[in-house]
C-alpha atoms as a PDB file:
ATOM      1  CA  UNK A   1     -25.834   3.072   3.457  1.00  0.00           C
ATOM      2  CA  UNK A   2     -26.841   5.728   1.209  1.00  0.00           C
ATOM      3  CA  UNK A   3     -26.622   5.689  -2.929  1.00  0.00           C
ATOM      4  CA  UNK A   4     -23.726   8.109  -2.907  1.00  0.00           C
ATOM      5  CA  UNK A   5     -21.864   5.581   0.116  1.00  0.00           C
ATOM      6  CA  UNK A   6     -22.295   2.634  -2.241  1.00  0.00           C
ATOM      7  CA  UNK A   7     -20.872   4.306  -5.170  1.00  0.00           C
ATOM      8  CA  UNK A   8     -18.289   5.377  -3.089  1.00  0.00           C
ATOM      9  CA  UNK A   9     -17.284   1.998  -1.733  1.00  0.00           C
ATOM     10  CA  UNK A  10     -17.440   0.429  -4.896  1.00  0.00           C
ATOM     11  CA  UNK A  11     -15.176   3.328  -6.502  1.00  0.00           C
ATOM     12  CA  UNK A  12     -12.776   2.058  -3.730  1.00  0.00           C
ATOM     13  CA  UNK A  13     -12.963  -1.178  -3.876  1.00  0.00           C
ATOM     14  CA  UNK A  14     -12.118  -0.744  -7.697  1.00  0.00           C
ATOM     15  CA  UNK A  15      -8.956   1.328  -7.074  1.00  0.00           C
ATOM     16  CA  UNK A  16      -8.278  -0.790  -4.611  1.00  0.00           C
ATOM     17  CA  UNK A  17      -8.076  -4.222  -6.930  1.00  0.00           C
ATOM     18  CA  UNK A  18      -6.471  -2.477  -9.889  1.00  0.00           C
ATOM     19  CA  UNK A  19      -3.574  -2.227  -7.324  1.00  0.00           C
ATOM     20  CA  UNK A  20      -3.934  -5.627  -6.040  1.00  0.00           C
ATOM     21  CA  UNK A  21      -3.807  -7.319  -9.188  1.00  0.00           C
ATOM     22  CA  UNK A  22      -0.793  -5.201 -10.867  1.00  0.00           C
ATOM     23  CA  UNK A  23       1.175  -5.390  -7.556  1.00  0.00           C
ATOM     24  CA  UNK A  24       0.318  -8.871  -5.998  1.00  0.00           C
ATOM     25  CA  UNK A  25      -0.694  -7.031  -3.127  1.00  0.00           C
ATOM     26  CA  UNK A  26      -3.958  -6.997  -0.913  1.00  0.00           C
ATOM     27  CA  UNK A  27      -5.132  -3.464  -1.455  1.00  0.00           C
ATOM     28  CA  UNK A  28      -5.385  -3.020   1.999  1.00  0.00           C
ATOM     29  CA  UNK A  29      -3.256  -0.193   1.731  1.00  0.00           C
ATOM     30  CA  UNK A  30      -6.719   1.526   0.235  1.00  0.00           C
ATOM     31  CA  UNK A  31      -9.501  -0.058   1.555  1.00  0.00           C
ATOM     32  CA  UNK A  32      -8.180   0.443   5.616  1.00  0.00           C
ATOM     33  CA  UNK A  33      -7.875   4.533   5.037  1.00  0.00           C
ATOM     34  CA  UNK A  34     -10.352   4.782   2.965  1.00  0.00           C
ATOM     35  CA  UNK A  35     -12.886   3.123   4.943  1.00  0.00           C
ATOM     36  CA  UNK A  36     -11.753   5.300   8.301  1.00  0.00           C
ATOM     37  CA  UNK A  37     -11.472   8.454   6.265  1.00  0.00           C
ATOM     38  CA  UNK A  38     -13.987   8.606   3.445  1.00  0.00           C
ATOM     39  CA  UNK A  39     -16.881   5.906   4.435  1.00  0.00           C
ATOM     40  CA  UNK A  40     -16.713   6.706   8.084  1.00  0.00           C
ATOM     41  CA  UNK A  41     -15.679   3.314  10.188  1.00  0.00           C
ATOM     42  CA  UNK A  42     -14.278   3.280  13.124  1.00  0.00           C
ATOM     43  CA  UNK A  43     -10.404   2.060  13.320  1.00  0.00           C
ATOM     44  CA  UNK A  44     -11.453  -1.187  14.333  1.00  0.00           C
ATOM     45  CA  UNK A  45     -13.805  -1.500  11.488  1.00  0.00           C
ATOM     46  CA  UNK A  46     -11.040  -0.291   8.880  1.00  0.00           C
ATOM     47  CA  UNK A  47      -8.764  -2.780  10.042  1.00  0.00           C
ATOM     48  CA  UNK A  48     -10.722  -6.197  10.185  1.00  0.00           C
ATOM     49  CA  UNK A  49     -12.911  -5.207   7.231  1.00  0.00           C
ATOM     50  CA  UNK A  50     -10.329  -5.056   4.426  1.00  0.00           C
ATOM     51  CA  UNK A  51      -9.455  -8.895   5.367  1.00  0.00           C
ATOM     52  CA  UNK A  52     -12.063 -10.641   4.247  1.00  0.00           C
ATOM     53  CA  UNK A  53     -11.957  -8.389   0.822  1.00  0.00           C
ATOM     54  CA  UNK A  54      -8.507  -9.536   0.510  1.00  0.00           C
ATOM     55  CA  UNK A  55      -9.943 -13.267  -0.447  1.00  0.00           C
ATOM     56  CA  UNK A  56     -11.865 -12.658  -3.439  1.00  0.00           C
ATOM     57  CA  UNK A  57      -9.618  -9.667  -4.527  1.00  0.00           C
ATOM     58  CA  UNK A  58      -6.624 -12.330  -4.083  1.00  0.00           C
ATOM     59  CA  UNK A  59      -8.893 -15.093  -5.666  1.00  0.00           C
ATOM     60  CA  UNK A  60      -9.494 -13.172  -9.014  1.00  0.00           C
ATOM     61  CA  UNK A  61      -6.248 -11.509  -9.332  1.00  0.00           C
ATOM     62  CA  UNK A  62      -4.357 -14.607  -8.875  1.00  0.00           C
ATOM     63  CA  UNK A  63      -6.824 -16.876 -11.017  1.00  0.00           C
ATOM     64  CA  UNK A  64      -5.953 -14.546 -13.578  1.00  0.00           C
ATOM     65  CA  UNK A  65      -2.304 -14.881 -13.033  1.00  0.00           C
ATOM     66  CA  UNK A  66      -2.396 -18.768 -12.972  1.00  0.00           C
ATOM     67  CA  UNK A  67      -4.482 -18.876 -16.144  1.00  0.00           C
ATOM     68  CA  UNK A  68      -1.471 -16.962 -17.885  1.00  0.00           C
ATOM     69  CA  UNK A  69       1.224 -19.664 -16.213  1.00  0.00           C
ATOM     70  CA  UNK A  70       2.229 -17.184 -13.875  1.00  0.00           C
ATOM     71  CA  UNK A  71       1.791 -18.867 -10.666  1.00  0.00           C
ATOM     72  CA  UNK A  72       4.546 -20.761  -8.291  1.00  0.00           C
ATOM     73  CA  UNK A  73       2.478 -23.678  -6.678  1.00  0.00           C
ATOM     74  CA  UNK A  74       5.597 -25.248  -5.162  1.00  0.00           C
ATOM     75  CA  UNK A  75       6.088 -21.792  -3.574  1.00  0.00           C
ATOM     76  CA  UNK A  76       2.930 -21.838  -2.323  1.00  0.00           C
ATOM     77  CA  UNK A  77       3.101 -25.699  -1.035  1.00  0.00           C
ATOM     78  CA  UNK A  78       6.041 -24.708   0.823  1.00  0.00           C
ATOM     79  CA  UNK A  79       5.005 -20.682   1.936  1.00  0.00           C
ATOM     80  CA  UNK A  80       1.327 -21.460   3.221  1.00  0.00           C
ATOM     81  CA  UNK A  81       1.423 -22.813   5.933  1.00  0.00           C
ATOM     82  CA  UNK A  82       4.135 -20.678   7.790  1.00  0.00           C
ATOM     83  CA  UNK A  83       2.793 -17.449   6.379  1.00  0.00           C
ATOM     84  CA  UNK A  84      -0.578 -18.937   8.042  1.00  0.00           C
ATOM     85  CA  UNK A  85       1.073 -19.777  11.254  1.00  0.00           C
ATOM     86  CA  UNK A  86       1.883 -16.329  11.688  1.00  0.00           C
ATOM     87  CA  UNK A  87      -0.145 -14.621  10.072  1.00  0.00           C
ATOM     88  CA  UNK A  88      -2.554 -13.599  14.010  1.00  0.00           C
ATOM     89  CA  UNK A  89       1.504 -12.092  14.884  1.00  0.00           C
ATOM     90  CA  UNK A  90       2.015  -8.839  15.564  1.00  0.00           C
ATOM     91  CA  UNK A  91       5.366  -7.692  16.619  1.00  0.00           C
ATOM     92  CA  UNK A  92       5.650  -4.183  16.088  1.00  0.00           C
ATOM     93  CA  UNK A  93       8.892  -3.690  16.941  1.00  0.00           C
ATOM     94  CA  UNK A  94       9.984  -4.963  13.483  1.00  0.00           C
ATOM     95  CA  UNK A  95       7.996  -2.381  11.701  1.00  0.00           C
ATOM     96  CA  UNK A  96      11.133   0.157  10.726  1.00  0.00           C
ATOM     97  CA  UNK A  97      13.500  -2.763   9.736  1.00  0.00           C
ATOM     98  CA  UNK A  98      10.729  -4.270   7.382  1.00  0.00           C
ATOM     99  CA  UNK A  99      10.287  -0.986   5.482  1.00  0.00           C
ATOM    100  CA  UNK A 100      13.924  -0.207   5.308  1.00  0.00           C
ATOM    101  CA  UNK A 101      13.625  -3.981   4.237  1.00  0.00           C
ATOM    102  CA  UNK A 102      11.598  -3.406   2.010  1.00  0.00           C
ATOM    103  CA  UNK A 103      12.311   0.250   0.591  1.00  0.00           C
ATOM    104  CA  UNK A 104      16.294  -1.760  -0.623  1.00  0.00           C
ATOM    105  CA  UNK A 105      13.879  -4.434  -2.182  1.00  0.00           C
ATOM    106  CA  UNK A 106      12.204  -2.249  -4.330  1.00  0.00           C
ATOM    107  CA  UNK A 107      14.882   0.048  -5.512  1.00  0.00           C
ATOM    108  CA  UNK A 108      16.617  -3.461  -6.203  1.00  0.00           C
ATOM    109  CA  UNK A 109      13.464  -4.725  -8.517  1.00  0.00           C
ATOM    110  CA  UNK A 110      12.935  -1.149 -10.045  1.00  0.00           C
ATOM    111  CA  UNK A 111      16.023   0.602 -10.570  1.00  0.00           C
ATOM    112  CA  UNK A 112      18.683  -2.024  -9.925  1.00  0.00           C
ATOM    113  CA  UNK A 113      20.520  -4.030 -12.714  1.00  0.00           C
ATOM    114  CA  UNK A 114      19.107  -7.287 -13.732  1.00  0.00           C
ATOM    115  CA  UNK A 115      19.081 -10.260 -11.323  1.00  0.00           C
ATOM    116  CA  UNK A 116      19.227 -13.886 -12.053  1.00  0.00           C
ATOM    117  CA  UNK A 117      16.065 -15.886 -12.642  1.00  0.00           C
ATOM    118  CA  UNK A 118      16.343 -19.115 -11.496  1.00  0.00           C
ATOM    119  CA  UNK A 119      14.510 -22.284 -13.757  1.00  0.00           C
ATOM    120  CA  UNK A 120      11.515 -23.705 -11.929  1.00  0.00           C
ATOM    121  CA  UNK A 121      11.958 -25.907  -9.301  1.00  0.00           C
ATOM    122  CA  UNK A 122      15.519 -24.692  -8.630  1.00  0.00           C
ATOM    123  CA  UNK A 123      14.466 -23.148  -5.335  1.00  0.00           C
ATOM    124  CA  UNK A 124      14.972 -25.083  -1.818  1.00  0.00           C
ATOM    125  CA  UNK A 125      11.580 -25.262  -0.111  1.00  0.00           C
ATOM    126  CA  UNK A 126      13.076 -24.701   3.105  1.00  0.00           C
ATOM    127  CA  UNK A 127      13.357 -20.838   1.406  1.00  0.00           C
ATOM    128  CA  UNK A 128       9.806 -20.324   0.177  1.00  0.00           C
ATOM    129  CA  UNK A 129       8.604 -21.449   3.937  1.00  0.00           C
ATOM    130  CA  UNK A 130      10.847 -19.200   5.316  1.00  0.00           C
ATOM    131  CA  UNK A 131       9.928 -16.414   3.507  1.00  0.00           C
ATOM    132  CA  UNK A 132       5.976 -17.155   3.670  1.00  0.00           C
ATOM    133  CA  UNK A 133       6.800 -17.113   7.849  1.00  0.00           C
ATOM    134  CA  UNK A 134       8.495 -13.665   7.099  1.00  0.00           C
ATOM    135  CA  UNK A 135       5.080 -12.661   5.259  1.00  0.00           C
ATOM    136  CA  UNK A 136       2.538 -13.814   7.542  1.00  0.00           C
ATOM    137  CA  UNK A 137       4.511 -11.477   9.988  1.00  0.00           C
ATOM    138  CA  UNK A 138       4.664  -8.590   8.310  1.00  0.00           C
ATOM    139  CA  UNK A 139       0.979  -9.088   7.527  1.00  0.00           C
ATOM    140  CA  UNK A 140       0.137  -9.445  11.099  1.00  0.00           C
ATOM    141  CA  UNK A 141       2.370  -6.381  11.972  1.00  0.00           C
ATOM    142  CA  UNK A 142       1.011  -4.091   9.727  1.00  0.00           C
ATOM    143  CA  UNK A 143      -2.700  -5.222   8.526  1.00  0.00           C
ATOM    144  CA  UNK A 144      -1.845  -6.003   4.586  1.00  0.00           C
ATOM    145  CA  UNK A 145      -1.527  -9.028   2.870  1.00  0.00           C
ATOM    146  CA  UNK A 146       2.108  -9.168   2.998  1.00  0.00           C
ATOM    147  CA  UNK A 147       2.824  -9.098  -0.495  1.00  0.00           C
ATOM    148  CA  UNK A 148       4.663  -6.101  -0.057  1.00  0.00           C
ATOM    149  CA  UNK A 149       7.356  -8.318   1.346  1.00  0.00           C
ATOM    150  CA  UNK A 150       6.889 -11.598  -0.714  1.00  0.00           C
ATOM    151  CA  UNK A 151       7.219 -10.020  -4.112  1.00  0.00           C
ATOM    152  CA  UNK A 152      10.448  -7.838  -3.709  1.00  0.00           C
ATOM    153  CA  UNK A 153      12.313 -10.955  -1.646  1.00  0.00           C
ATOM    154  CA  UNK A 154      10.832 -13.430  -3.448  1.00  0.00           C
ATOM    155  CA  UNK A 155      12.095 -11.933  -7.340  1.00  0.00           C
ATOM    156  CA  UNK A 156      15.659 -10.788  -5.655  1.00  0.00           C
ATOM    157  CA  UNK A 157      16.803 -13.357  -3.432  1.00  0.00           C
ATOM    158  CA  UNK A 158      14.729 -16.535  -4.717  1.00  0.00           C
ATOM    159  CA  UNK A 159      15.236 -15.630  -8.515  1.00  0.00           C
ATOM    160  CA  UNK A 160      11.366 -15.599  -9.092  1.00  0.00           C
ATOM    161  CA  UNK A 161      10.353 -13.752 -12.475  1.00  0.00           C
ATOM    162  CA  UNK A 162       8.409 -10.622 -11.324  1.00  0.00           C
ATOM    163  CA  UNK A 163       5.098 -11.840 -13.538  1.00  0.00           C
ATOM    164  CA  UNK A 164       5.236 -14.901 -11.760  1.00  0.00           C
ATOM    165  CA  UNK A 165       5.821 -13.486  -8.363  1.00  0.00           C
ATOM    166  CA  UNK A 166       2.959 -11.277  -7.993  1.00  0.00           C
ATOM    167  CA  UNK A 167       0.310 -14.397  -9.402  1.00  0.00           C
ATOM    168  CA  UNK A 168       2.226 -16.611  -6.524  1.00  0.00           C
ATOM    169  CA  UNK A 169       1.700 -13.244  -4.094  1.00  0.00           C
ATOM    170  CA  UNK A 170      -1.724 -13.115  -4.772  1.00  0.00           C
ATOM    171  CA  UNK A 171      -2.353 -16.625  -3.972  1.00  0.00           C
ATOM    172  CA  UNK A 172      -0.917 -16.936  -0.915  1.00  0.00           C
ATOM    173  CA  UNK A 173      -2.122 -13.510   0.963  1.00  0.00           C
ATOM    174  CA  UNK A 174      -5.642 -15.436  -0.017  1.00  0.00           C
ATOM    175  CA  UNK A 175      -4.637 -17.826   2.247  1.00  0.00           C
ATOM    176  CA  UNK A 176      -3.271 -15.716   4.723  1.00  0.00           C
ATOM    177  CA  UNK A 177      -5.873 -13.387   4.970  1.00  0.00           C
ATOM    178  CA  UNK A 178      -7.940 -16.151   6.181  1.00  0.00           C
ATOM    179  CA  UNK A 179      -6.707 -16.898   9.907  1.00  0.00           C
ATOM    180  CA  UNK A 180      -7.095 -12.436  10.688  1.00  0.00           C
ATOM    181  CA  UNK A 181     -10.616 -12.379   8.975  1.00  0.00           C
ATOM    182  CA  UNK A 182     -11.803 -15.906  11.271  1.00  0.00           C
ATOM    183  CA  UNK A 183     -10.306 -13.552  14.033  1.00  0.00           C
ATOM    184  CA  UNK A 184     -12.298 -10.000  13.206  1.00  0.00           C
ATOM    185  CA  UNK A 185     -15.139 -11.805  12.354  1.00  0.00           C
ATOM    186  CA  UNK A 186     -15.185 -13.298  15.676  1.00  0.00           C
ATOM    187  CA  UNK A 187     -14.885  -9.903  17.560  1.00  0.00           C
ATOM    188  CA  UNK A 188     -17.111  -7.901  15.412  1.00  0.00           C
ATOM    189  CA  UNK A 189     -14.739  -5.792  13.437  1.00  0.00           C
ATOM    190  CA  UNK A 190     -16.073  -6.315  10.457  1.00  0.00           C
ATOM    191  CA  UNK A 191     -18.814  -4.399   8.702  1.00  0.00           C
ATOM    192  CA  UNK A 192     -20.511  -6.839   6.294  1.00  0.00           C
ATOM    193  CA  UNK A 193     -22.500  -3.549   4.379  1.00  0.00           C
ATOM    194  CA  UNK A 194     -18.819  -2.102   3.516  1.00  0.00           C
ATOM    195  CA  UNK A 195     -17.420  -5.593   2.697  1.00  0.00           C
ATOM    196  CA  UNK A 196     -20.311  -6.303   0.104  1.00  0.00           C
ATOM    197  CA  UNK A 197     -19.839  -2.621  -1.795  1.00  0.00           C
ATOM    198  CA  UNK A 198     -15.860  -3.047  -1.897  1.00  0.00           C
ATOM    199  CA  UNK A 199     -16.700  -6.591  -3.182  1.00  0.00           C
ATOM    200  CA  UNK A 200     -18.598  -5.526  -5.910  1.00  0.00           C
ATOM    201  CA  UNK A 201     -15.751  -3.138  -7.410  1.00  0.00           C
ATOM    202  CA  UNK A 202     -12.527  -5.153  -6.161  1.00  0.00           C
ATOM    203  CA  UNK A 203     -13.351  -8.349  -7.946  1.00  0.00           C
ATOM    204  CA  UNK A 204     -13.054  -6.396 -12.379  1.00  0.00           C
ATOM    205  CA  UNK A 205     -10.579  -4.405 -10.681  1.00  0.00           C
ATOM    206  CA  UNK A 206      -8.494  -7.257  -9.898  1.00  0.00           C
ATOM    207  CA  UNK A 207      -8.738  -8.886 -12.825  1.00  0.00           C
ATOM    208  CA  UNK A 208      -8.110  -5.477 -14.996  1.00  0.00           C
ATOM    209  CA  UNK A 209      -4.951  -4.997 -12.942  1.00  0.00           C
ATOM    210  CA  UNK A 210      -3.397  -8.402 -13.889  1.00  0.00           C
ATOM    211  CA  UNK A 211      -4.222  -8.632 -17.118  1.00  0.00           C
ATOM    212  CA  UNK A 212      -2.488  -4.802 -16.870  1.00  0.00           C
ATOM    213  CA  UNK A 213       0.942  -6.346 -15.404  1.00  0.00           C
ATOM    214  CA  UNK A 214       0.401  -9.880 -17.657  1.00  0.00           C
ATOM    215  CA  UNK A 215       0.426  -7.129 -20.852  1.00  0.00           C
ATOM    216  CA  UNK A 216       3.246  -4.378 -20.020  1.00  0.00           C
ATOM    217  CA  UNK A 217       6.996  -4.936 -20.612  1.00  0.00           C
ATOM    218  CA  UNK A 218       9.208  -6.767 -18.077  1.00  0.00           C
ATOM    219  CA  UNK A 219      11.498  -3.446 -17.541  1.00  0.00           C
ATOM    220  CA  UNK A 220       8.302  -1.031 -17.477  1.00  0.00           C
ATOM    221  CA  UNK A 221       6.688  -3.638 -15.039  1.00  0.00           C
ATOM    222  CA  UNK A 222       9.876  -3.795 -12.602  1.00  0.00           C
ATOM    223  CA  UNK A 223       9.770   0.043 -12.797  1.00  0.00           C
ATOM    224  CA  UNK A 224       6.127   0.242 -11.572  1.00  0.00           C
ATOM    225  CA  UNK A 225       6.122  -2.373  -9.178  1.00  0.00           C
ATOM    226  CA  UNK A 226       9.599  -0.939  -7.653  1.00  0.00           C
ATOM    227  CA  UNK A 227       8.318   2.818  -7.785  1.00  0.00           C
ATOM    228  CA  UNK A 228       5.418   1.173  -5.938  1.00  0.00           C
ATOM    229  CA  UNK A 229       7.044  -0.577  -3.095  1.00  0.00           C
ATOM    230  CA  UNK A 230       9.470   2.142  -2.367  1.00  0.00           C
ATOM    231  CA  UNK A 231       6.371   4.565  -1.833  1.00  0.00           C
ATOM    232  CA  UNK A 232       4.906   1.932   0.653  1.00  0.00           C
ATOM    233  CA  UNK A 233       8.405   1.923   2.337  1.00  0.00           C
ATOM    234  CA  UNK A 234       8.755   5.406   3.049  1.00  0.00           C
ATOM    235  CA  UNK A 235       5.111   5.816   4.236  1.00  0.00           C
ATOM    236  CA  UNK A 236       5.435   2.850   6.241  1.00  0.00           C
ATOM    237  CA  UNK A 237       8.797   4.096   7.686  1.00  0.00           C
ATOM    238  CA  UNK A 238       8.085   7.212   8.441  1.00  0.00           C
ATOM    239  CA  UNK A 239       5.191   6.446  10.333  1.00  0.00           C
ATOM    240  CA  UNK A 240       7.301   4.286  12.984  1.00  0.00           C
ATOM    241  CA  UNK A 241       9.776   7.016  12.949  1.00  0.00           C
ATOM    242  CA  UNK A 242       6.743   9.179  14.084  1.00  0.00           C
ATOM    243  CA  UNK A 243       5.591   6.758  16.416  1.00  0.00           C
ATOM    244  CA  UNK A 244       8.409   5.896  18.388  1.00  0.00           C
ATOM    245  CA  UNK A 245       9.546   9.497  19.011  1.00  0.00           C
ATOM    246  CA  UNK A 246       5.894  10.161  20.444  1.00  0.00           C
ATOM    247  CA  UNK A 247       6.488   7.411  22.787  1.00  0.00           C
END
């Protein structure tokens, strides 16, 4: 790789774990285009190599998070294993219904009125497993982390404060990401040069982009994280639209 490559990759990799750590999600939603697009990899190469920068990017971001209080372990005790499970899935079919899914989420946790919090513990575990099943899908189906899912479901319907829900997010896509990146790894779809570069700027990103969300105001944080989401929705959305009147 040349000088202006690195620099590149590590610009991205940056980018990419400010987003991960103020949104709980993987950053795959960077790394994969950007990879294809601006560094050159193949499509195989932009899919399998953003998993294994997940970890680390997850890692610091949710470290971060749990430092501040902000993490669910009982969520994650309950969510890991299914979201694991199902994590290798990939059912395409459910692609449009989990971004109109998620597109009511988000203008729920954004623009909606206020929705009860629930004290700790409260929760059934039989809900967080569900819902980490529900994320290792959606992970599977479209190559992210999943918390693009967990966070809107898990603040709306599970009564999860949103500061709490995006450490817990991060902490479980770690563990998901594992299973796909054993996979990749396995097939060669993974370019280690790319991996180290992204590395090197995902890991302050992270940590700048939760210490971001740990500092701003609940209502300017639901705002952001819904404005966010809905984006993701749309693109998502409109993409299977596309696709299925192709076929």
């Amino acid at each position: 790789m040349s000088g202006a490559e690195i620099l590149l990759g590590v610009a991205i990799g940056f980018a990419a774990g400010i987003m991960s750590g103020l949104f709980g999600v993987g950053g795959g939603i960077i790394t994969t285009p950007a990879i294809q697009d601006l560094m050159g990899g193949a499509p195989y190469i932009a899919v399998g190599t953003p998993l294994p920068v997940i970890i680390p990017t997850a890692i610091v971001g949710g470290s971060t998070y749990a430092r501040a209080g902000e993490v669910s372990w009982r969520a994650i005790r309950f969510a890991a294993v299914p979201a694991w499970l199902t994590a290798l899935v990939d059912p395409h079919w459910l692609l449009l219904v989990t971004a109109v899914l998620i597109g009511w989420q988000a203008i729920r946790v954004g623009f909606g009125g206020e929705y009860a919090v629930r004290p700790r513990g409260s929760t059934p575990g039989w809900a967080y497993a569900v819902l980490g099943g529900f994320t290792g899908f959606v992970s599977g189906l479209l190559g992210v982390g999943g918390g693009v899912v967990f966070v809107p479901l898990v603040t709306t319907m599970l009564g999860m404060p949103l500061k709490r829900a995006l450490g817990t997010s991060l902490v479980l896509i770690a563990i998901v990401a594992v299973p796909g990146t054993i996979v990749h790894a396995v097939l060669g779809h993974i370019a280690w040069a790319i991996f180290v570069v992204l590395v090197i700027g995902v890991i302050p990103g992270a940590r700048l982009g939760a210490n971001i969300a740990l500092g701003t105001h609940e209502r300017t944080l639901r705002v952001m994280v819904g404005t966010f989401l809905l984006v993701v929705s749309v693109v998502y959305g409109v993409a299977e639209v596309v696709r299925l009147l192709r076929g």
